[in-house]
N, C-alpha and C. Protein backbone atom coordinates (compact mmCIF):
# COMPACT_ATOMS: atom_id res chain seq x y z
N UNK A 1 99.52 89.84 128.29
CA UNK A 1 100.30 90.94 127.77
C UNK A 1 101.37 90.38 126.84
N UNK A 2 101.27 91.13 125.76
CA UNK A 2 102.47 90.75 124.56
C UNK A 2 104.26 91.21 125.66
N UNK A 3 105.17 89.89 124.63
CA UNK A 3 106.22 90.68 125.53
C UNK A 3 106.97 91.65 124.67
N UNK A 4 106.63 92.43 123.79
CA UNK A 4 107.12 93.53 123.18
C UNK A 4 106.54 94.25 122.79
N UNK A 5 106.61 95.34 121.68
CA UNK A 5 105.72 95.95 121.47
C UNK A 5 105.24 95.86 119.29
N UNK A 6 104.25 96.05 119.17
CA UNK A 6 103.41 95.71 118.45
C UNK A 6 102.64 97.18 117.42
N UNK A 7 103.09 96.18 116.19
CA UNK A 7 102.68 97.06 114.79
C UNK A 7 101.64 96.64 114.05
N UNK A 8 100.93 98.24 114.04
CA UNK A 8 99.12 98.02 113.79
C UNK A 8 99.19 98.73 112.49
N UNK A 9 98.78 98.14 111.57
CA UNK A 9 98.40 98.77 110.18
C UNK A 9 96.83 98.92 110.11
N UNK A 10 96.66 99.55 109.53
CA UNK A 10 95.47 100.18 108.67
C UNK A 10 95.28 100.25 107.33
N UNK A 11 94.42 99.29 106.28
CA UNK A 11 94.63 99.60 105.02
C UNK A 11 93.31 100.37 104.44
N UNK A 12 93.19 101.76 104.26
CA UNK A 12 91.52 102.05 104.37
C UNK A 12 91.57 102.70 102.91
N UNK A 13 90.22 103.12 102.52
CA UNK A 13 89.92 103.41 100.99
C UNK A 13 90.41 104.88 100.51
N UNK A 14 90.76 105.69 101.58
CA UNK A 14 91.10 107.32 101.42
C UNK A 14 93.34 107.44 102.37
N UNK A 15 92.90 106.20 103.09
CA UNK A 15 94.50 106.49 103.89
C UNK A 15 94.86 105.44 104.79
N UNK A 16 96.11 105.42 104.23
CA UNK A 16 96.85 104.27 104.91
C UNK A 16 97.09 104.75 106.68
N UNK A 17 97.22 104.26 107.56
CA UNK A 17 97.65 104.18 108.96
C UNK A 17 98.70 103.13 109.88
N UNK A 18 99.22 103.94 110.73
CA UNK A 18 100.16 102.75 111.58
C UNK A 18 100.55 103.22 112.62
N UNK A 19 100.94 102.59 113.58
CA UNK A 19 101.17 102.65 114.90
C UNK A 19 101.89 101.79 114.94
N UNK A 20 102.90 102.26 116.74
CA UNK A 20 103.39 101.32 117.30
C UNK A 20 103.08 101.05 118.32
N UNK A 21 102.38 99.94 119.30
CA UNK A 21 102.04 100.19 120.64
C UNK A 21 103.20 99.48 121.68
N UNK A 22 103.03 99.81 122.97
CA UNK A 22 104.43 99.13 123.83
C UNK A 22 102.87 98.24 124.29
N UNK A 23 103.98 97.31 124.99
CA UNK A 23 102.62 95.86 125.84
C UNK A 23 101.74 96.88 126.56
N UNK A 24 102.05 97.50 127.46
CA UNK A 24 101.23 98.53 127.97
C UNK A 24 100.11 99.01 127.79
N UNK A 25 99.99 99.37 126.32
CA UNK A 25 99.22 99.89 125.39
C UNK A 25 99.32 101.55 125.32
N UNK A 26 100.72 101.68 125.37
CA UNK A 26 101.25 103.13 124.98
C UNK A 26 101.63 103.38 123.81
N UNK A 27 100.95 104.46 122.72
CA UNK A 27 101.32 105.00 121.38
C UNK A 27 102.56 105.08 121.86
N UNK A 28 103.36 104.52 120.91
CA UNK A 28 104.90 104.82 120.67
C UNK A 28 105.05 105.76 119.21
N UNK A 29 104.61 105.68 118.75
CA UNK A 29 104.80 106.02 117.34
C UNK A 29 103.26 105.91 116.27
N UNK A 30 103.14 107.08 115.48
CA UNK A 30 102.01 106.61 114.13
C UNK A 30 102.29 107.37 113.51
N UNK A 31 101.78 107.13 112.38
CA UNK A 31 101.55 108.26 111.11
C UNK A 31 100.72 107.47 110.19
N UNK A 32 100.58 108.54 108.99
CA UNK A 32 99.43 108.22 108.28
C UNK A 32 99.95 108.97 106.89
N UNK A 33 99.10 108.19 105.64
CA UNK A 33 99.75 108.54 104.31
C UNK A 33 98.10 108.18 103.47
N UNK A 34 97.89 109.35 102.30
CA UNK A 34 96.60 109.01 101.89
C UNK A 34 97.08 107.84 100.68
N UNK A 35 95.75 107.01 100.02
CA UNK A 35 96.05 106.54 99.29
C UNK A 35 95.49 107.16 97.96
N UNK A 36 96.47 106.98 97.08
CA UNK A 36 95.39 107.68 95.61
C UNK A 36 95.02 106.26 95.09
N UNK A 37 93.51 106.55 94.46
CA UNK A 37 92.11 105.48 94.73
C UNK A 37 92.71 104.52 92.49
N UNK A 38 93.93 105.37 92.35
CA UNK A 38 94.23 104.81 90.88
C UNK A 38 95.70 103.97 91.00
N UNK A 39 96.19 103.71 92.84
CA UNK A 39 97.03 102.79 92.81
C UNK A 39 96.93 101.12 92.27
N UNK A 40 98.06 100.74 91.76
CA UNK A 40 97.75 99.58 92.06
C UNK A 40 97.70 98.75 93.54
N UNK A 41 97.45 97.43 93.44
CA UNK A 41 98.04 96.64 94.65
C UNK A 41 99.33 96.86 95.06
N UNK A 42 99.97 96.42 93.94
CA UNK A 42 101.33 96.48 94.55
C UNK A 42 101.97 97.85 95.07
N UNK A 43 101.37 98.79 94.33
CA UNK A 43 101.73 100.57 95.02
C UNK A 43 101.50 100.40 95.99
N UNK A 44 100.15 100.23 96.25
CA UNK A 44 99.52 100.57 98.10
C UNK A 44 100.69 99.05 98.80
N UNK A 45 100.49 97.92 98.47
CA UNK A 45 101.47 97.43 99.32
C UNK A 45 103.19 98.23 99.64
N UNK A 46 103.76 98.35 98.48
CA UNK A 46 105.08 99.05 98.87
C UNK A 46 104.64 100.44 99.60
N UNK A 47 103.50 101.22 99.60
CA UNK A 47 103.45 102.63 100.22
C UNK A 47 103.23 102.13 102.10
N UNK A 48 102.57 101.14 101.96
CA UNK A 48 102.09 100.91 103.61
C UNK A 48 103.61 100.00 104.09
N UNK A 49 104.50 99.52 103.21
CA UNK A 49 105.84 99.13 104.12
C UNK A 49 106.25 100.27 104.27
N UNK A 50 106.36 101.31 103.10
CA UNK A 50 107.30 102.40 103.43
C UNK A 50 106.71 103.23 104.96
N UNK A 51 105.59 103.56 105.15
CA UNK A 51 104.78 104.18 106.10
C UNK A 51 105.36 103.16 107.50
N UNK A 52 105.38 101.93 107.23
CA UNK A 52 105.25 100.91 108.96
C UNK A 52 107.06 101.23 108.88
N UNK A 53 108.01 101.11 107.58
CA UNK A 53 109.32 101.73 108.36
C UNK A 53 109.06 103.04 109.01
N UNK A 54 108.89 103.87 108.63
CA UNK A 54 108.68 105.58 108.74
C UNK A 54 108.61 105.36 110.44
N UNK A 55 107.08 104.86 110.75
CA UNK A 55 106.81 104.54 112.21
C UNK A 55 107.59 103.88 112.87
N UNK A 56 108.46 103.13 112.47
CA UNK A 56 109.35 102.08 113.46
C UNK A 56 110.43 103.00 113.41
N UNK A 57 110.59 103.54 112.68
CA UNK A 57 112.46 104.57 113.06
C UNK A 57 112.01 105.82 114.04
N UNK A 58 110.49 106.24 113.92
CA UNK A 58 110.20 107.47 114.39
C UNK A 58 110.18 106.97 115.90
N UNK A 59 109.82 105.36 116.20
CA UNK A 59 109.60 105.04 117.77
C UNK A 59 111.09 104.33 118.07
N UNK A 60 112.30 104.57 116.80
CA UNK A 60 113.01 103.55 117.17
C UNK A 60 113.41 102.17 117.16
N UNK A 61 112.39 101.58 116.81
CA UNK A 61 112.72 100.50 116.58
C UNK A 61 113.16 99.66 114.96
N UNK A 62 113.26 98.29 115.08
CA UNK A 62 113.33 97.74 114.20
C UNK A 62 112.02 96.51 113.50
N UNK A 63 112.24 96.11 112.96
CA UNK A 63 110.98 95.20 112.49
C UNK A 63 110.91 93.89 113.39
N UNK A 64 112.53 93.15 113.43
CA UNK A 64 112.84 92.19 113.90
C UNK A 64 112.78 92.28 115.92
N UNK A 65 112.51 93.68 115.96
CA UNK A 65 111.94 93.69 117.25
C UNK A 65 110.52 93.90 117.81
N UNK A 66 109.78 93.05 117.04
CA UNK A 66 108.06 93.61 117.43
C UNK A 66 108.00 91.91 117.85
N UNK A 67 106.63 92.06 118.79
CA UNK A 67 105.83 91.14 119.42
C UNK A 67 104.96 90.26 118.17
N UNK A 68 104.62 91.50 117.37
CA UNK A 68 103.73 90.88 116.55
C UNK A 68 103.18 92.12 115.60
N UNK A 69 102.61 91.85 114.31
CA UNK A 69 101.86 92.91 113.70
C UNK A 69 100.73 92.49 113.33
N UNK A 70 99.96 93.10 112.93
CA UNK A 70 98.06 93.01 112.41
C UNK A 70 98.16 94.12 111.84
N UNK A 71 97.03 93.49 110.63
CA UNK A 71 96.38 94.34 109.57
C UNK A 71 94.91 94.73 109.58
N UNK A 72 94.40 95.30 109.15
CA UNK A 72 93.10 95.83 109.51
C UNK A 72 92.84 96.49 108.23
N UNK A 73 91.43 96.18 107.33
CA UNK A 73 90.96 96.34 106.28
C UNK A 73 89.91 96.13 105.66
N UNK A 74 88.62 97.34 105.28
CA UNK A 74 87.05 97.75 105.11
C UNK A 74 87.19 96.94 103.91
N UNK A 75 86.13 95.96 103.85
CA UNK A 75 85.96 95.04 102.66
C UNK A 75 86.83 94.07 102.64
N UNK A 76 86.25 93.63 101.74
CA UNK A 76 87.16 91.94 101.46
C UNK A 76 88.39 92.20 100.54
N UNK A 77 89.58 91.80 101.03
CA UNK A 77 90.84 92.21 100.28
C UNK A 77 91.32 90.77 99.67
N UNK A 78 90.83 90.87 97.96
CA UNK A 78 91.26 90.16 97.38
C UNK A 78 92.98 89.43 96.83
N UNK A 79 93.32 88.74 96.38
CA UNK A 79 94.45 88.39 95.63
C UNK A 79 94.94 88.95 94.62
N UNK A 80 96.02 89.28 93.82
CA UNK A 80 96.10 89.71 92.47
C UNK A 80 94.95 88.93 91.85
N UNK A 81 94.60 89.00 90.86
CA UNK A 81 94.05 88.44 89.66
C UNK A 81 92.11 88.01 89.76
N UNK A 82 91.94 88.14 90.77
CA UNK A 82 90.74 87.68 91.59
C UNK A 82 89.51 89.24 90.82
């Protein structure tokens, strides 16, 4: 068991996702934001921080208080320039 609790992203082709889970494995917190398919990288990156704050104030917490986070993402997620 993690000793805190833990932020799950989702980076998918129609909508971003996130959660917070406690060690337990109790939803603390999620929400979800679509992506438009004419972002850049860097959009969808700044839209999925803005979304994982959104979830951490909605459960309360802070960033500097998680166990750990993971990303999760359909296809191979390249580099800029690649």
């Amino acid at each position: 068991m993690v000793a805190g609790p833990v932020l799950a992203l989702d980076i998918g082709g129609t909508k971003l996702a996130a959660g917070v889970i406690s060690p337990d494995g109790r939803v603390i917190a999620e929400g979800s934001a679509t992506t438009d398919p004419a972002a850049t990288p860097s959009e969808v990156s700044a839209a999925l921080f803005e979304l994982a704050e959104e979830v951490l104030s909605a459960g309360g917490l802070a960033m500097g208080k998680l166990a750990a986070a993971g990303r999760g993402a359909f296809g191979r997620v390249q580099p800029l320039g690649d």
